[in-house]
Protein backbone atom coordinates (compact mmCIF):
# COMPACT_ATOMS: atom_id res chain seq x y z
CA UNK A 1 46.21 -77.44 -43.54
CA UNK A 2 45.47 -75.44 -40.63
CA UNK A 3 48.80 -76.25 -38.60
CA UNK A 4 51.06 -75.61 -42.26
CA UNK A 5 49.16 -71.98 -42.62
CA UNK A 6 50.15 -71.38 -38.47
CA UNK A 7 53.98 -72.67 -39.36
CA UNK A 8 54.36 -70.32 -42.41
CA UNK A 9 52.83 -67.68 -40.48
CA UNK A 10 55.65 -68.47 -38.08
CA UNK A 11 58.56 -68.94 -40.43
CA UNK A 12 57.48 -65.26 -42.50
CA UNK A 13 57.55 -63.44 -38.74
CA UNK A 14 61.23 -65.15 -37.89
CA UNK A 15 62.24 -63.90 -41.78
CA UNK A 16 60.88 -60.11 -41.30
CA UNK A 17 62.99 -60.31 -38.05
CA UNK A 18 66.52 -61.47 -39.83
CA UNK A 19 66.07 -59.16 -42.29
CA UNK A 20 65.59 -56.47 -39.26
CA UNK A 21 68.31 -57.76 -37.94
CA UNK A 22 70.84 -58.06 -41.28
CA UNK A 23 69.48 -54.33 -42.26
CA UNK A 24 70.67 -53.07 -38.70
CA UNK A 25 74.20 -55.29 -39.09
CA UNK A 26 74.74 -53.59 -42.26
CA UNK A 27 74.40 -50.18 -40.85
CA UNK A 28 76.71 -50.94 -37.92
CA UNK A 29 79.06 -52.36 -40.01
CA UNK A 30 79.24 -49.52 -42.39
CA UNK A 31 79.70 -47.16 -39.79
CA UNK A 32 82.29 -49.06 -38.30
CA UNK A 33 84.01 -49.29 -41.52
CA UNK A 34 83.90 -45.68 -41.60
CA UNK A 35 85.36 -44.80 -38.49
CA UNK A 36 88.29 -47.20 -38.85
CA UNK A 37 89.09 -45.45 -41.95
CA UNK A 38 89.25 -42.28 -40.17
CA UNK A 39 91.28 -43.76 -37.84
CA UNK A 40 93.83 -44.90 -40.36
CA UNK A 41 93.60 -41.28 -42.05
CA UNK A 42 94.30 -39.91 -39.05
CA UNK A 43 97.28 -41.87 -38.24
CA UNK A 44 98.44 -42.02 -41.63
CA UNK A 45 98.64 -38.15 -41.17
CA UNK A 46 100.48 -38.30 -37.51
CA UNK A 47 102.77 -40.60 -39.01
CA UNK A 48 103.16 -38.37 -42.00
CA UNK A 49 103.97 -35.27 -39.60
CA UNK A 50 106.37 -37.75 -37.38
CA UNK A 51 104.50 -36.77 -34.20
CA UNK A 52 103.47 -40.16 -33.12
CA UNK A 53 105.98 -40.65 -30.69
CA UNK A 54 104.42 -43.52 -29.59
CA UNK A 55 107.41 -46.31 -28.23
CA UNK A 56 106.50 -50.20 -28.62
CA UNK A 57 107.30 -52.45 -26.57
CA UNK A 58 109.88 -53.81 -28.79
CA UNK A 59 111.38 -51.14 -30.30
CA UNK A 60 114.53 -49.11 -28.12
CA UNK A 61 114.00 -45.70 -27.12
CA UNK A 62 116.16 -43.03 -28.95
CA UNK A 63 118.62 -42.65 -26.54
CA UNK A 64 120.31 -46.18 -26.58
């Protein structure tokens, strides 16, 4: 009885950590979601404005 009290003891310590762990996950995550829509606001805009002027590899410059 002893050992099954010392193993839940054990398994409800390694669940309070997950959920630690999740909660933290889910705050990173959100706040990584935000940022990457600000990012896409903020090149939706530069694109918008036609300043990105930004040449890809693949595409030709203006001039050929």
């Amino acid at each position: 009885m002893e050992k099954l009290e010392e193993q839940i003891a054990h398994l409800t310590h390694t669940l309070d950590e997950l959920s630690d762990v999740i909660a933290r996950q889910d705050t990173e995550i959100a706040n990584l979601t935000q940022r990457v829509q600000m990012l896409m606001q903020r090149e939706a805009a530069r694109e918008a404005e036609g300043g990105g002027g930004i040449v890809l590899g693949d595409e030709r410059p203006p001039h050929y």
